[in-house]
C-alpha atoms as a PDB file:
ATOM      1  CA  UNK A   1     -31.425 -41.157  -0.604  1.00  0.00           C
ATOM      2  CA  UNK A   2     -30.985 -40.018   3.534  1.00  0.00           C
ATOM      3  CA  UNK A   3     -27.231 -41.459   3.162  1.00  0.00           C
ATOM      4  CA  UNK A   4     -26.778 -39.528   0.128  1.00  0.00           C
ATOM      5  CA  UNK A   5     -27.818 -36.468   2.290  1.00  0.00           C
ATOM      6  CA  UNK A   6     -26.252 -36.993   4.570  1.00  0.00           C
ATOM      7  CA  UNK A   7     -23.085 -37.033   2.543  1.00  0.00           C
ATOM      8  CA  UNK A   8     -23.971 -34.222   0.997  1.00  0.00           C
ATOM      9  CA  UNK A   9     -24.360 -32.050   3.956  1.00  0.00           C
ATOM     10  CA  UNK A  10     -21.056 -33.521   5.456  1.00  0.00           C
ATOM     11  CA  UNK A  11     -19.277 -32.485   2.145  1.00  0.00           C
ATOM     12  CA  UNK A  12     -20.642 -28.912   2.407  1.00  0.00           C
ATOM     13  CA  UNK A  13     -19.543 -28.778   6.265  1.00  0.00           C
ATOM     14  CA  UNK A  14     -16.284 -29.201   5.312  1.00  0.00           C
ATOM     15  CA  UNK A  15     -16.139 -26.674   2.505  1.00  0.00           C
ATOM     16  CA  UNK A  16     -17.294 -24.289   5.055  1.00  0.00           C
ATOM     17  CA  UNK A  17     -14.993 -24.897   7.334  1.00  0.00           C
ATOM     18  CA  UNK A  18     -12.130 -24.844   4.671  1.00  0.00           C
ATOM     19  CA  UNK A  19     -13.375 -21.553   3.976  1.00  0.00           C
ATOM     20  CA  UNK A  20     -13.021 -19.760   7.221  1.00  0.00           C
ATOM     21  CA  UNK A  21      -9.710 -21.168   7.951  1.00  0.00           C
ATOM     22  CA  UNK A  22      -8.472 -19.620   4.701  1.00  0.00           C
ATOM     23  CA  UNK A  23      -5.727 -16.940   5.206  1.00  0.00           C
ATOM     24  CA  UNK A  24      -5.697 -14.022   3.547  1.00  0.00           C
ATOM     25  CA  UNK A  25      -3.072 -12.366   1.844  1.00  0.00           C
ATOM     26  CA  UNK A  26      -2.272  -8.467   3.398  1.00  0.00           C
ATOM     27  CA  UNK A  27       0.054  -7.041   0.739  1.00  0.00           C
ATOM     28  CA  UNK A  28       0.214  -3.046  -0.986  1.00  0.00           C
ATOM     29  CA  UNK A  29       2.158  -2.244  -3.302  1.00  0.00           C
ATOM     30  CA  UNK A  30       3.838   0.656  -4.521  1.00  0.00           C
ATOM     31  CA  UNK A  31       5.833   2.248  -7.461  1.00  0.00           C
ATOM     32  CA  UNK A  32       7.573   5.463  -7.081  1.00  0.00           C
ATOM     33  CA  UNK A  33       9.228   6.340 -10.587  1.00  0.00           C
ATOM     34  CA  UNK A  34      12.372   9.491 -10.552  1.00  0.00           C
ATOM     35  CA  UNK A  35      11.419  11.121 -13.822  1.00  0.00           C
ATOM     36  CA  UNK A  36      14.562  13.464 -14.137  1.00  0.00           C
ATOM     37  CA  UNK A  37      13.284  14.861 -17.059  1.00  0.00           C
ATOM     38  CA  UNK A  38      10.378  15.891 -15.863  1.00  0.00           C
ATOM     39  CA  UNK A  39      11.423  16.925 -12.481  1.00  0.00           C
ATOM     40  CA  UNK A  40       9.207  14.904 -10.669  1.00  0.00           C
ATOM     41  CA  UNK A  41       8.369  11.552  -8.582  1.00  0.00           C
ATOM     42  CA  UNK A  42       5.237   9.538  -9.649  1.00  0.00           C
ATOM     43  CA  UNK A  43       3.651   7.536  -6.693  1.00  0.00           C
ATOM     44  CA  UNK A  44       1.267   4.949  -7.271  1.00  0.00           C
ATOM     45  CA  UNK A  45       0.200   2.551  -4.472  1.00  0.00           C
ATOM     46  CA  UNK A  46      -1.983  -0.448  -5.447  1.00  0.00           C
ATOM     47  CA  UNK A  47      -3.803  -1.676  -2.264  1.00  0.00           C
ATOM     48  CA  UNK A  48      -6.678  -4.436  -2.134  1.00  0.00           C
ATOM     49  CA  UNK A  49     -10.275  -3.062  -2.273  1.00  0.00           C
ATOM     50  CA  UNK A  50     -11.438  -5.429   0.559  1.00  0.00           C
ATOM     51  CA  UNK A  51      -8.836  -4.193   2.515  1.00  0.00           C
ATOM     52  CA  UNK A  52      -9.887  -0.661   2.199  1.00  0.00           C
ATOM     53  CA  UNK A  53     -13.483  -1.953   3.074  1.00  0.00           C
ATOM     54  CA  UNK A  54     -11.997  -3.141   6.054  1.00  0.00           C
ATOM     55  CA  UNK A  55     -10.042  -0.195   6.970  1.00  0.00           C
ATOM     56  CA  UNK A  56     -13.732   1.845   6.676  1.00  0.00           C
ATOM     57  CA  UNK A  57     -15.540  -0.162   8.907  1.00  0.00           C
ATOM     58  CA  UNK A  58     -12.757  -0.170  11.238  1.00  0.00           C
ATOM     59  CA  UNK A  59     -12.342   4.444  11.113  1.00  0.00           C
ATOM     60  CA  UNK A  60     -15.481   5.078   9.899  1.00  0.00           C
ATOM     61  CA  UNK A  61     -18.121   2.441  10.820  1.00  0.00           C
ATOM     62  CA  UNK A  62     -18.802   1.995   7.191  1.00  0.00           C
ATOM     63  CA  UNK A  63     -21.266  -0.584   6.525  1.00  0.00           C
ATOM     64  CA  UNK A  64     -19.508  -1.932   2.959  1.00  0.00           C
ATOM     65  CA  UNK A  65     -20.896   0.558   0.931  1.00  0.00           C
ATOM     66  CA  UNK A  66     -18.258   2.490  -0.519  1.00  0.00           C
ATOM     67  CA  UNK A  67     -18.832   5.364  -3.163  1.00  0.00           C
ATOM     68  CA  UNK A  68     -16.339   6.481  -5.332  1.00  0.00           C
ATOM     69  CA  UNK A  69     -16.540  10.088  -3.309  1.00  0.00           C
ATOM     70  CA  UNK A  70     -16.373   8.037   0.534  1.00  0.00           C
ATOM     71  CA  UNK A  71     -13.234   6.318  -0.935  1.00  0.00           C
ATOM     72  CA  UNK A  72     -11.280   9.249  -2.478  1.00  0.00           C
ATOM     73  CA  UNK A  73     -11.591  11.940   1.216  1.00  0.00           C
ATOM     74  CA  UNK A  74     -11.262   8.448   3.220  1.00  0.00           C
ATOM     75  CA  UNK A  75      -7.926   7.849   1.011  1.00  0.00           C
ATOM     76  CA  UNK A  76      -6.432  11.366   0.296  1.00  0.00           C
ATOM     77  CA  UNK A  77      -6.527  11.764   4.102  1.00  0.00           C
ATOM     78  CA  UNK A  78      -5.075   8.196   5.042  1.00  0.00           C
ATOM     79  CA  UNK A  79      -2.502   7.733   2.781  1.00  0.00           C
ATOM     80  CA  UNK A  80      -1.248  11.104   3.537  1.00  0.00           C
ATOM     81  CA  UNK A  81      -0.595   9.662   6.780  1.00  0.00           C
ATOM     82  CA  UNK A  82       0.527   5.997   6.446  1.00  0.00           C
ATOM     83  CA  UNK A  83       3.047   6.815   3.382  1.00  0.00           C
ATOM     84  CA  UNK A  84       5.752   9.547   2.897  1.00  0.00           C
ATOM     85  CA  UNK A  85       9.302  10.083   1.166  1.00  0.00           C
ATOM     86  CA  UNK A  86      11.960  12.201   2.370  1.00  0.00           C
ATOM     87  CA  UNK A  87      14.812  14.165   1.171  1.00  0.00           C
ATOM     88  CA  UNK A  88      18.388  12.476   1.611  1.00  0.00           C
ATOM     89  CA  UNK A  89      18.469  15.189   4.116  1.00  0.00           C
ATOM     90  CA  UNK A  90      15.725  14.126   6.136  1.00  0.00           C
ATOM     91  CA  UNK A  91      12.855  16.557   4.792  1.00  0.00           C
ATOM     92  CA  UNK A  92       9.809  15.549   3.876  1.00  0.00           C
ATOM     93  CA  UNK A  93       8.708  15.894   0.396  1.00  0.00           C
ATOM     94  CA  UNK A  94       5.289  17.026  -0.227  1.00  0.00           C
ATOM     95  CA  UNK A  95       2.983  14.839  -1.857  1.00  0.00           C
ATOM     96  CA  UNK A  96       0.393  15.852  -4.277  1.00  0.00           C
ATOM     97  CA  UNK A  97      -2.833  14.083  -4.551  1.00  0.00           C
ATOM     98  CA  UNK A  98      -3.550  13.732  -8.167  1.00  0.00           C
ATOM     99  CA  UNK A  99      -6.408  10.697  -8.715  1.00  0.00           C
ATOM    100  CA  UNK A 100      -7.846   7.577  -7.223  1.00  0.00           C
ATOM    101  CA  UNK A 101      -9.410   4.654  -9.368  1.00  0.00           C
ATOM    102  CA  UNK A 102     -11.501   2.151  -7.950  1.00  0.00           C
ATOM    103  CA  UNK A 103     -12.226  -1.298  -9.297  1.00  0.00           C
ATOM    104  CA  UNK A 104     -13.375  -4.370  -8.161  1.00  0.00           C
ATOM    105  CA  UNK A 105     -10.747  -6.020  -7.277  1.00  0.00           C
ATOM    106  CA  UNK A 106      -8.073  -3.100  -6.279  1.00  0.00           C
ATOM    107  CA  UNK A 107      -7.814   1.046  -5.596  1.00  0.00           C
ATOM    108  CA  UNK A 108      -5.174   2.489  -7.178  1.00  0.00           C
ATOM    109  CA  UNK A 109      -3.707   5.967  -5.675  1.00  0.00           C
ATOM    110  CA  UNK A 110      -1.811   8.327  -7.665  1.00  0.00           C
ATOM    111  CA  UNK A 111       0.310  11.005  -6.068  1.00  0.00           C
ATOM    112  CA  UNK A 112       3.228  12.917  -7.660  1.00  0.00           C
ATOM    113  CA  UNK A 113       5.939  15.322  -5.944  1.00  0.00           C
ATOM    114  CA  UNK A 114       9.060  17.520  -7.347  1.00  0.00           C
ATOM    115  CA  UNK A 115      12.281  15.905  -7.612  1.00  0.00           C
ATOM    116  CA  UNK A 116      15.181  18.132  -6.858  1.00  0.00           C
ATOM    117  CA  UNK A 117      17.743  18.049  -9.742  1.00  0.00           C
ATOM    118  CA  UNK A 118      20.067  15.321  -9.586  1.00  0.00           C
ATOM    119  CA  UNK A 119      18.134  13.598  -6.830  1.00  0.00           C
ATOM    120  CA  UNK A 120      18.832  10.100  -6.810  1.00  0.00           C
ATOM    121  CA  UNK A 121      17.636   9.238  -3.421  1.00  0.00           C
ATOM    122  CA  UNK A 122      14.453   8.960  -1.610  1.00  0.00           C
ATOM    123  CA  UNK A 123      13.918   7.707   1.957  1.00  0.00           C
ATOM    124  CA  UNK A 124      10.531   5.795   2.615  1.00  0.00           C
ATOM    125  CA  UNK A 125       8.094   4.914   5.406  1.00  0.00           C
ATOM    126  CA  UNK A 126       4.979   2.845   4.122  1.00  0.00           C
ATOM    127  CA  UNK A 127       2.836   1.958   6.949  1.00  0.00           C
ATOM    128  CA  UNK A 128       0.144   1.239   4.477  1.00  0.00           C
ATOM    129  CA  UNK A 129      -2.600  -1.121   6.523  1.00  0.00           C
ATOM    130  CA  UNK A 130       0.055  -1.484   9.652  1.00  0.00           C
ATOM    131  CA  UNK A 131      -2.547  -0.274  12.137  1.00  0.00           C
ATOM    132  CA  UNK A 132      -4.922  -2.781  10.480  1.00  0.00           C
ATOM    133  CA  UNK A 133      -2.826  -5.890   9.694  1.00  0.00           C
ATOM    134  CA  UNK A 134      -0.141  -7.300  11.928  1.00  0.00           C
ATOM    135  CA  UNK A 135       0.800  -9.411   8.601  1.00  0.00           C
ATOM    136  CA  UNK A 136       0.859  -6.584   6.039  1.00  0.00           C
ATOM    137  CA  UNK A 137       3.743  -6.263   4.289  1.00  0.00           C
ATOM    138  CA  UNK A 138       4.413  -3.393   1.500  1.00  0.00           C
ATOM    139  CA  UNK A 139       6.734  -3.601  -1.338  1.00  0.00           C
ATOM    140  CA  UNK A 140       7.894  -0.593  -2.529  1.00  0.00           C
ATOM    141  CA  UNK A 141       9.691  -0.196  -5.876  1.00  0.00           C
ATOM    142  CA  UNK A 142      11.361   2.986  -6.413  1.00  0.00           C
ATOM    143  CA  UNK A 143      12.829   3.359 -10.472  1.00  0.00           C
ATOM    144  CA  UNK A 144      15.179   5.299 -12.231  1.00  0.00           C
ATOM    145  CA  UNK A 145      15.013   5.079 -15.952  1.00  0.00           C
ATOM    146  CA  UNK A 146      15.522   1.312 -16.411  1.00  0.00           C
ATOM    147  CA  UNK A 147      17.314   0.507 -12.959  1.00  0.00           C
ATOM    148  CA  UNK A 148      14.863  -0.988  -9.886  1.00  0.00           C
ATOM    149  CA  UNK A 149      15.175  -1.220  -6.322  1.00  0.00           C
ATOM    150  CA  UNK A 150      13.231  -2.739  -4.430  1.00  0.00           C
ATOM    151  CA  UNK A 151      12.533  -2.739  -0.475  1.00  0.00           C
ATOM    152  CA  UNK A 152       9.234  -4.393   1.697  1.00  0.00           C
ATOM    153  CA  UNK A 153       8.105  -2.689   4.854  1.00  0.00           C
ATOM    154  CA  UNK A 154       6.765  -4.692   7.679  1.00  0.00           C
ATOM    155  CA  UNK A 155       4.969  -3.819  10.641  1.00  0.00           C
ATOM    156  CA  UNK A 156       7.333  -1.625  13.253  1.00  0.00           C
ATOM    157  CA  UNK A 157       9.530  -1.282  10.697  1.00  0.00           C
ATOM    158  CA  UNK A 158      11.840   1.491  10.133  1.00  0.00           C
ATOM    159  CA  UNK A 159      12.048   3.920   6.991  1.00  0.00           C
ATOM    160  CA  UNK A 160      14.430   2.784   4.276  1.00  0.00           C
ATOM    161  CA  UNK A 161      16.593   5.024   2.442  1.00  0.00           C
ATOM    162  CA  UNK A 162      16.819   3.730  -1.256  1.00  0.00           C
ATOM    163  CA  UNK A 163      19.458   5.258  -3.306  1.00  0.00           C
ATOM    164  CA  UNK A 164      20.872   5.004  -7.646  1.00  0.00           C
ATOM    165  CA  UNK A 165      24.214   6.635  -6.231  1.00  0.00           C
ATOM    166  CA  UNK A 166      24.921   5.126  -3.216  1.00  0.00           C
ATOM    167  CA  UNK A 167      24.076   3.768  -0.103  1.00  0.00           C
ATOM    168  CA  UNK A 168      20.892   1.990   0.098  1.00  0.00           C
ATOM    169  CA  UNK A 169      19.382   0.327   3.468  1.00  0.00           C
ATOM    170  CA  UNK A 170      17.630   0.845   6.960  1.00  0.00           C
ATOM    171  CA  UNK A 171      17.613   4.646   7.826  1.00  0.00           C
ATOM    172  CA  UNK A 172      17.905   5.326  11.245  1.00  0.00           C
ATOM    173  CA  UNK A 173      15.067   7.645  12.097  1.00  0.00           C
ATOM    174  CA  UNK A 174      11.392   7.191  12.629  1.00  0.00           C
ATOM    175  CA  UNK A 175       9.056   9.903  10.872  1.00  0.00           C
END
């Protein structure tokens, strides 16, 4: 019976340690959708609750316990700051908060802004959990009607200029 506790504890030292050597995945993700018709751009960013817990014990000294209200000023204020689309002119385009929706697993933020007519370009700068992560990495996917593009921001990295008429890459200047 002592060997077979023995064993047992041994197995359950090793779980353990498996455990804390486990690497986490730091990923957000967004979708901003040109709606033409409607003359606007529909933002939503889908970004790890555990991740946000983090992020509020790192600003706010939270200790875990996250209301609904905590999460939605803590957000409206943050992502204002870590995620923003330009003009292909360089402007930025104002982003209205419209909801966020909490579940166990991920928070969902939804934000929409006007879309000029005939505006078939957006620049981008997600720093989404950059000042958190040195791993994070952000995929964006902009769409227009049933065309995709697709770019993913790391740390440092510069703002990408995605376009549906032309040139689509790196864009030179920092916001």
């Amino acid at each position: 019976m002592a060997k077979l506790t023995k064993f047992l504890v041994i197995i359950g030292m090793l779980c353990v340690a498996a455990q804390s050597h486990a690497h986490r995945f730091y990923a957000s993700f967004s979708q901003v959708e040109l709606q033409p018709s409607k003359g606007t751009i529909e933002i939503i960013h889908r970004i790890f609750t555990h991740d946000i817990e983090d992020l509020l014990v790192r600003y706010q000294g939270s200790n875990g316990e996250l209301s609904d209200e905590v999460i939605e000023t803590f957000m409206q204020d943050y992502i204002i700051q870590a995620f923003a689309l330009y003009t292909p002119d360089g402007e930025r385009i104002p982003l209205e908060w419209i909801a966020v929706e909490v579940t166990f697993d991920n928070i969902f933020v939804y934000q929409e802004a006007p879309l000029q007519e005939g505006q078939q370009t957006v620049i981008i700068a997600d720093r989404i959990l950059h000042d958190l992560f040195d791993e994070q990495s952000n995929t964006v996917n902009v769409k227009l009607g049933r065309n995709v593009k697709s770019h993913t921001f790391h740390k440092d990295g510069p703002m990408y200029q995605i376009s549906f008429d032309g040139r689509t890459g790196e864009y030179p200047f920092q916001d």
